[in-house]
C-alpha atoms as a PDB file:
ATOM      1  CA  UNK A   1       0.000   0.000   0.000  1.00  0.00           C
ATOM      2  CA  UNK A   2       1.468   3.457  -1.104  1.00  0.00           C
ATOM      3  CA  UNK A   3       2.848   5.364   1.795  1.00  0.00           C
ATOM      4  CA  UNK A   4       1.507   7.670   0.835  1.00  0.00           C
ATOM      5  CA  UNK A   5       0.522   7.661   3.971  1.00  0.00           C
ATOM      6  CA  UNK A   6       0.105  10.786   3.625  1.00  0.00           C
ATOM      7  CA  UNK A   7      -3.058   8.556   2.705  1.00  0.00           C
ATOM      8  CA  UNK A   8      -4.586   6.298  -0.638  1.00  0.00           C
ATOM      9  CA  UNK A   9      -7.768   7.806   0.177  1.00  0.00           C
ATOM     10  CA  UNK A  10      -9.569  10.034   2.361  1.00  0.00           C
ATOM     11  CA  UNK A  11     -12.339   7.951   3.302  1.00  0.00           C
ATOM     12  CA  UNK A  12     -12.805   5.759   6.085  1.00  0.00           C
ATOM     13  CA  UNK A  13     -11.269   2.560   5.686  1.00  0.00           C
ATOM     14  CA  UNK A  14      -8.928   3.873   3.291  1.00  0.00           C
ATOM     15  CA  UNK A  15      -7.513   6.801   4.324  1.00  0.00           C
ATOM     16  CA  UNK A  16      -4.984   5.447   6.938  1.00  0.00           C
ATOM     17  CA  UNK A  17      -2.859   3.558   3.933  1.00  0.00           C
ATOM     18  CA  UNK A  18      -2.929   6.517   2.347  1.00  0.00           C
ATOM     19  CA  UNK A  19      -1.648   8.510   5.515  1.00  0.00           C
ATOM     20  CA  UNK A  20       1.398   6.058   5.832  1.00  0.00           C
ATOM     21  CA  UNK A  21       1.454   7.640   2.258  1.00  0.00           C
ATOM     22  CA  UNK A  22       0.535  11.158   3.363  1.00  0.00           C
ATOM     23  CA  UNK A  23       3.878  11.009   5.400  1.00  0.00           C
ATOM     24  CA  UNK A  24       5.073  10.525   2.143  1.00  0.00           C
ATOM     25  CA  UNK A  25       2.008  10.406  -0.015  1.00  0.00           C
ATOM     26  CA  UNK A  26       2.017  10.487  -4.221  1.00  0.00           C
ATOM     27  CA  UNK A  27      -1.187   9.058  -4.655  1.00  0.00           C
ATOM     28  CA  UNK A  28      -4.193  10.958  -4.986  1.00  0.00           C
ATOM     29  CA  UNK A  29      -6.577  11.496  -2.063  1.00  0.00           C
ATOM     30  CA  UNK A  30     -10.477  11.991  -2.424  1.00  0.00           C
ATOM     31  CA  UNK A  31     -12.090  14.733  -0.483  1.00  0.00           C
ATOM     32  CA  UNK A  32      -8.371  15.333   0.219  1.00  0.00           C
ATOM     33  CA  UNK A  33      -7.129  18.597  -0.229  1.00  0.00           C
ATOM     34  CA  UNK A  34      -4.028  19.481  -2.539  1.00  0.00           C
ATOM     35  CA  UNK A  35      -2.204  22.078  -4.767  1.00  0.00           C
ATOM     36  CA  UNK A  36      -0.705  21.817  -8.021  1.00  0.00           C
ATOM     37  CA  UNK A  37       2.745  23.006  -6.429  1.00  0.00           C
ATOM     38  CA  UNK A  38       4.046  22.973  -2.569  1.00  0.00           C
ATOM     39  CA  UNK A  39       2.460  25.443  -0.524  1.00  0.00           C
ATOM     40  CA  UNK A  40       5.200  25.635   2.078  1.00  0.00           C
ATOM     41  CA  UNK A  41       9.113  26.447   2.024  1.00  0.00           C
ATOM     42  CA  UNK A  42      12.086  26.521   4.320  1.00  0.00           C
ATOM     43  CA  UNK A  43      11.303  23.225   5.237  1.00  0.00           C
ATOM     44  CA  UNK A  44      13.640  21.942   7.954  1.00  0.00           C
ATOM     45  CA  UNK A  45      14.906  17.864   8.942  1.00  0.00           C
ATOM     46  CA  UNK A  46      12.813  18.290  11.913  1.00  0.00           C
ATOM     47  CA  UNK A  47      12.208  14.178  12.279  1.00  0.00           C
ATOM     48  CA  UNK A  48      16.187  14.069  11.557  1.00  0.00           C
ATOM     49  CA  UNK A  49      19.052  12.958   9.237  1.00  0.00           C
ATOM     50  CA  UNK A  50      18.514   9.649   8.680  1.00  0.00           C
ATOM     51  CA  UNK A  51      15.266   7.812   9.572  1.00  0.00           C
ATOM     52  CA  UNK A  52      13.370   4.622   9.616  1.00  0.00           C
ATOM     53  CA  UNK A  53       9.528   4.951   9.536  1.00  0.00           C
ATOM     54  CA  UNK A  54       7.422   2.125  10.750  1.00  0.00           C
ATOM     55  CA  UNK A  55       4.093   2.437   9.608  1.00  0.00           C
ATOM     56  CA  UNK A  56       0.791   1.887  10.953  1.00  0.00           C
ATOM     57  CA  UNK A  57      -2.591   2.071   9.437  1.00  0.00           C
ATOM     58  CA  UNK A  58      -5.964   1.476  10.733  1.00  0.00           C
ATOM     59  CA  UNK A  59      -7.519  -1.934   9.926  1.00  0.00           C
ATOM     60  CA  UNK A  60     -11.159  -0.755   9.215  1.00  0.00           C
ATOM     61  CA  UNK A  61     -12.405  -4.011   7.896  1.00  0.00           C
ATOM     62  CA  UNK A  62     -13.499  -5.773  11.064  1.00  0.00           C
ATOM     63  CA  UNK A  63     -16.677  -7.121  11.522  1.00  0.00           C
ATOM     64  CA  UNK A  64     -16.343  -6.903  15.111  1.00  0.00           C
ATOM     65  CA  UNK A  65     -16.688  -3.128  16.853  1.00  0.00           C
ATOM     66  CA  UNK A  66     -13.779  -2.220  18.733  1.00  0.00           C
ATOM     67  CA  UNK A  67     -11.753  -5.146  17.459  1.00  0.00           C
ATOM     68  CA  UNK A  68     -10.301  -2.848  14.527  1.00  0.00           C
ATOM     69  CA  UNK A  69      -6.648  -1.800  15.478  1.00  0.00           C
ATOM     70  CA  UNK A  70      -3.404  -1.299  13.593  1.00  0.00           C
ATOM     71  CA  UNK A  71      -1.912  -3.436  10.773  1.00  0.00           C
ATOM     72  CA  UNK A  72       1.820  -2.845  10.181  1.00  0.00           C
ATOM     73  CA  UNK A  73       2.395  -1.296   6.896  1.00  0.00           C
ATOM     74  CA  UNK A  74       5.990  -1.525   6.467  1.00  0.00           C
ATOM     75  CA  UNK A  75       9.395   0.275   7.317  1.00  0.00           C
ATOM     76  CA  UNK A  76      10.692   3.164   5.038  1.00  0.00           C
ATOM     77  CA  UNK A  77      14.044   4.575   5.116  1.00  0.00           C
ATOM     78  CA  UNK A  78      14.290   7.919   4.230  1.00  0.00           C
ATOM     79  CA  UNK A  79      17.419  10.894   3.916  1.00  0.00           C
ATOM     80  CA  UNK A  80      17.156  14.421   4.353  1.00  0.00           C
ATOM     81  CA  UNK A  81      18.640  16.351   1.344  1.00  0.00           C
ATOM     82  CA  UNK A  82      18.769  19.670   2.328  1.00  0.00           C
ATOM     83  CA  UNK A  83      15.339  20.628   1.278  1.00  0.00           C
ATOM     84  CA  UNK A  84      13.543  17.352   1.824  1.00  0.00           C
ATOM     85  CA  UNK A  85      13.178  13.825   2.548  1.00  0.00           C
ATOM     86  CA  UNK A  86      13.413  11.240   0.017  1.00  0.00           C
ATOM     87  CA  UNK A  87      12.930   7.465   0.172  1.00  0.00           C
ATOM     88  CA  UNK A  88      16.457   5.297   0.496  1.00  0.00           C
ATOM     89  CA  UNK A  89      14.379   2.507  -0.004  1.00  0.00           C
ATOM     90  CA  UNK A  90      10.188   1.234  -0.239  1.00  0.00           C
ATOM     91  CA  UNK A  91       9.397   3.881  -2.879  1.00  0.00           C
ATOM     92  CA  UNK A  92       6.473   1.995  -2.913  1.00  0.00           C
ATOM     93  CA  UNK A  93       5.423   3.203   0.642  1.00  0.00           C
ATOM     94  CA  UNK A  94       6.430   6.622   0.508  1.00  0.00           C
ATOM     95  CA  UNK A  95       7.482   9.262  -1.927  1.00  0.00           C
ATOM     96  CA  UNK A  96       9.522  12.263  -1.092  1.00  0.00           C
ATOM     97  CA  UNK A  97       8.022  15.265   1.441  1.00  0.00           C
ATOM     98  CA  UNK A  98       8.533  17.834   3.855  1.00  0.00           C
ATOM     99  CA  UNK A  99       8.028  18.510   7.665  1.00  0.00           C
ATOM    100  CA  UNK A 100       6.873  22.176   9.207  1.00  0.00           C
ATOM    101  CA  UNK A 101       6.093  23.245  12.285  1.00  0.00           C
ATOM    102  CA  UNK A 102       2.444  23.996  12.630  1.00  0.00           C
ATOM    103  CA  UNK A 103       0.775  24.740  16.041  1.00  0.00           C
ATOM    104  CA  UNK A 104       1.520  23.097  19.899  1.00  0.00           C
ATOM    105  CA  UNK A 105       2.302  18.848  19.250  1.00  0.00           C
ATOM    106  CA  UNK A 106       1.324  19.211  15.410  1.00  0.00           C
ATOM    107  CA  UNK A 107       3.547  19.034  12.064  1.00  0.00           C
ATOM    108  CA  UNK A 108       2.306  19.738   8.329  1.00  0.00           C
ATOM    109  CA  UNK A 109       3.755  17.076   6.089  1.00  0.00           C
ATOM    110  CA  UNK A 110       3.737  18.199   2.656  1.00  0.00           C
ATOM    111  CA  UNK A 111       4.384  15.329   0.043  1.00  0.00           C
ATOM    112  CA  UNK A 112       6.932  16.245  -2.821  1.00  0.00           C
ATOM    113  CA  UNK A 113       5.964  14.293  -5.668  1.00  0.00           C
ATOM    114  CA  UNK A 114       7.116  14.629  -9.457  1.00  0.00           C
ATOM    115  CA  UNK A 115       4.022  16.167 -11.487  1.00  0.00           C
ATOM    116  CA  UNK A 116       1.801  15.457 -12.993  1.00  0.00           C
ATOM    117  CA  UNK A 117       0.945  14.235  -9.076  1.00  0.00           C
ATOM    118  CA  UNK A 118      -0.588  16.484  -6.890  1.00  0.00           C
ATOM    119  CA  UNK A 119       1.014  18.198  -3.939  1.00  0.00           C
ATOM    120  CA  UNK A 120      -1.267  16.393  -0.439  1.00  0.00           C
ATOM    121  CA  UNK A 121      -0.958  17.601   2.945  1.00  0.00           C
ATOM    122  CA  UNK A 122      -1.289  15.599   6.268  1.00  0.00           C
ATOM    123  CA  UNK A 123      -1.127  16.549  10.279  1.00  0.00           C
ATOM    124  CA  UNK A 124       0.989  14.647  12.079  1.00  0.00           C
ATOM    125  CA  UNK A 125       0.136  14.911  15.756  1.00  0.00           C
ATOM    126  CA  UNK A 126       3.025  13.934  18.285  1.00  0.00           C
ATOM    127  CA  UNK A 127       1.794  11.681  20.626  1.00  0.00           C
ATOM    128  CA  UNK A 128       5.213  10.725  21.893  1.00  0.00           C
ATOM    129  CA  UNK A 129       9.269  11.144  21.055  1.00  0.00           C
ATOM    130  CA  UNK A 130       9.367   9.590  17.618  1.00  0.00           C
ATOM    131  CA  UNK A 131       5.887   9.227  17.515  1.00  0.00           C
ATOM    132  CA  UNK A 132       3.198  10.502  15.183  1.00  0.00           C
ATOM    133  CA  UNK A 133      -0.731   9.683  14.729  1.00  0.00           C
ATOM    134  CA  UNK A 134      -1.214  10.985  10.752  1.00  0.00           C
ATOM    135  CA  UNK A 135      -4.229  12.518   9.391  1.00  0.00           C
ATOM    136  CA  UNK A 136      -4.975  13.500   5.819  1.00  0.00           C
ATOM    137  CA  UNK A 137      -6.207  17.061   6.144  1.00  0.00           C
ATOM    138  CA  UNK A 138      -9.365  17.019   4.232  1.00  0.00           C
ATOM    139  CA  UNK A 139     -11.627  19.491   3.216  1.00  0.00           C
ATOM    140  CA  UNK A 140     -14.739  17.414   5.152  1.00  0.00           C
ATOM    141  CA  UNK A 141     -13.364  18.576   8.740  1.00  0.00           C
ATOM    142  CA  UNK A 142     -15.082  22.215   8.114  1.00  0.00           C
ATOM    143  CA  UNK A 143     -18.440  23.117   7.095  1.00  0.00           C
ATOM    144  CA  UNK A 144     -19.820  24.346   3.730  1.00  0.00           C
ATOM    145  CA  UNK A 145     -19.240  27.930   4.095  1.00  0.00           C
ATOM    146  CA  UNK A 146     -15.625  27.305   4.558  1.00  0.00           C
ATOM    147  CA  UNK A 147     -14.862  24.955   1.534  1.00  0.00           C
ATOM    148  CA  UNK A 148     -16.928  27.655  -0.371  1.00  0.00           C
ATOM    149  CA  UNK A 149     -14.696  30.336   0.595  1.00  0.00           C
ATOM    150  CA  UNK A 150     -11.155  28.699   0.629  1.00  0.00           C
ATOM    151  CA  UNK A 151     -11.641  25.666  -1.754  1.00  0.00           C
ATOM    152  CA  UNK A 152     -11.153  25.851  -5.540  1.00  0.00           C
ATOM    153  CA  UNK A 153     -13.141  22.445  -7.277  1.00  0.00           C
ATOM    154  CA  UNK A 154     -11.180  20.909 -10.642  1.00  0.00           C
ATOM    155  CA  UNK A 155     -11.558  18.482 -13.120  1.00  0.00           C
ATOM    156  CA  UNK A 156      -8.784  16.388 -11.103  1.00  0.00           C
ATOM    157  CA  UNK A 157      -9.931  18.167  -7.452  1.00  0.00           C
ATOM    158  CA  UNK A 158     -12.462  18.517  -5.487  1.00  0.00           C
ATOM    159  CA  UNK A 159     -10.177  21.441  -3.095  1.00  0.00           C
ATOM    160  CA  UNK A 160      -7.323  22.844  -4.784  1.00  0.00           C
ATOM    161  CA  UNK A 161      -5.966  25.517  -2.471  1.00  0.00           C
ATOM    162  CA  UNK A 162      -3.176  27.545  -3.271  1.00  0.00           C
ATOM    163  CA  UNK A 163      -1.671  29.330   0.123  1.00  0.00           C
ATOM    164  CA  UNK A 164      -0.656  28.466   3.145  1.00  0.00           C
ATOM    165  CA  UNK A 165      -3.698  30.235   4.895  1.00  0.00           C
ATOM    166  CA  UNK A 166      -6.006  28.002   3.383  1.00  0.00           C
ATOM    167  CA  UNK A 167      -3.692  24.954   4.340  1.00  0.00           C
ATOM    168  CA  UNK A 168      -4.129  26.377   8.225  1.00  0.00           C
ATOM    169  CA  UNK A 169      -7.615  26.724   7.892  1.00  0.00           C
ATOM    170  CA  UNK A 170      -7.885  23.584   7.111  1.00  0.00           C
ATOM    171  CA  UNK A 171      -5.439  22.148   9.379  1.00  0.00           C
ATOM    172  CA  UNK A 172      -6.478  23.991  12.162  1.00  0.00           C
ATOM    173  CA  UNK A 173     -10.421  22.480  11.751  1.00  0.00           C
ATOM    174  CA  UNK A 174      -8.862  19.188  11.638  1.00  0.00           C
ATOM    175  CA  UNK A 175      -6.604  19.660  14.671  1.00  0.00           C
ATOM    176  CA  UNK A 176      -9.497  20.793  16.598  1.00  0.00           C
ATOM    177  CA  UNK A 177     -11.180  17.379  15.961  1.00  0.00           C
ATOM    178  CA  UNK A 178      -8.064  14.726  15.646  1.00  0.00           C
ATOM    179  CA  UNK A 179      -8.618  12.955  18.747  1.00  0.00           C
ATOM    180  CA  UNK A 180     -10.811   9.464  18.215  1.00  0.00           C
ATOM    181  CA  UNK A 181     -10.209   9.822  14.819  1.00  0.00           C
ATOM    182  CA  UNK A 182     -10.261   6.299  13.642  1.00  0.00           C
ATOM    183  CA  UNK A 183      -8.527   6.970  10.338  1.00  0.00           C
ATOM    184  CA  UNK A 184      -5.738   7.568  11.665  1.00  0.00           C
ATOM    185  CA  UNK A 185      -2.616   6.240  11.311  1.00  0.00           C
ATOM    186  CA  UNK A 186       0.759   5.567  13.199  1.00  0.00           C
ATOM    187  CA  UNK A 187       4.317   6.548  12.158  1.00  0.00           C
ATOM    188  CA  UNK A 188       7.153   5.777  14.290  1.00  0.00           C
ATOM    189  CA  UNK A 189      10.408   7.585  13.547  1.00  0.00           C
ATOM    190  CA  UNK A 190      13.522   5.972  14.109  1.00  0.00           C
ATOM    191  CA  UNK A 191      16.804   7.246  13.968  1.00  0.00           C
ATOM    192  CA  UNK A 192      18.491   5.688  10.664  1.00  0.00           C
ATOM    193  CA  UNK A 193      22.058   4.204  10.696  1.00  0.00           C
ATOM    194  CA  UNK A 194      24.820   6.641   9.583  1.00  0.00           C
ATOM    195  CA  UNK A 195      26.426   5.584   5.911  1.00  0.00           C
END
């Protein structure tokens, strides 16, 4: 499953693969919102150097209520370059992205792929050192009036935003409502071995 957990998809059942690929994410999230270029600069190697990510995603498909859990999506390791991370191995989990500081315990990861692919954005909530439940930030998590006002509908969209103030107001609505998510996925950052 793509890591792109920065997320396959953005609906239930789905959207936790696609967060493993959100922290990395190249795939192309419904209901997800995106921009046709990254949103964000002076991104920073805030997880580190070198790092291993262990990824988690929610296993949705139980026929049992409260019996869902976490299935183990793989390791990634990935290398900061100077302006971003990029996969040193499972390219099929993750594709490159960035890190930024947004408010309190939360991080915007911004996936970096090669066009035509959109740009997808995820929160990353610290719940620990190393640590991370991921969200796809989706344009669902505020009401009408705001995707009216901040979202921009395409042929290949259905919220194509274009600053960063419409990626906070966004990020901010799902922030607010995070906790009990049960989309979300787990990302546990490792330090990586030095070459």
């Amino acid at each position: 499953m793509p890591l792109i957990l920065f997320m396959k998809s953005c609906t239930l059942g789905r959207v936790a693969g696609r967060i493993a690929a959100i922290f990395a994410g190249a795939t192309s999230l419904a209901g997800c919102i995106s921009s046709t270029t990254p949103i964000l600069g002076d991104a920073k190697a805030i997880l580190g150097e070198r790092i291993e990510m262990h990824m988690f995603a929610p296993r949705l498909d139980s026929s049992t209520p409260g019996e869902n859990g976490l299935r183990h999506q793989g390791v990634a390791s990935m290398q900061w370059t100077g302006g971003r991370y990029v996969a040193r191995n499972r390219a099929d989990l993750v594709t490159d992205f960035t890190v930024h500081a947004f408010e309190g315990r939360d991080l915007i990861v911004q996936t970096a792929p090669r066009a035509p692919r959109p740009v997808e954005y995820a929160l990353a909530r610290r719940l620990a050192d190393g640590t991370y439940m991921v969200l796809p930030i989706d344009e669902d998590t505020t009401d009408e009036e705001t995707r009216a006002k901040f979202c921009t509908k395409t042929q290949e969209a259905s919220c194509r935003i274009t600053t960063p103030e419409q990626l906070f107001v966004f990020a901010r609505a799902l922030a607010d409502n995070a906790e009990g998510r049960m989309d979300a996925g787990i990302v546990v950052i490792v330090p990586g071995a030095a070459r």
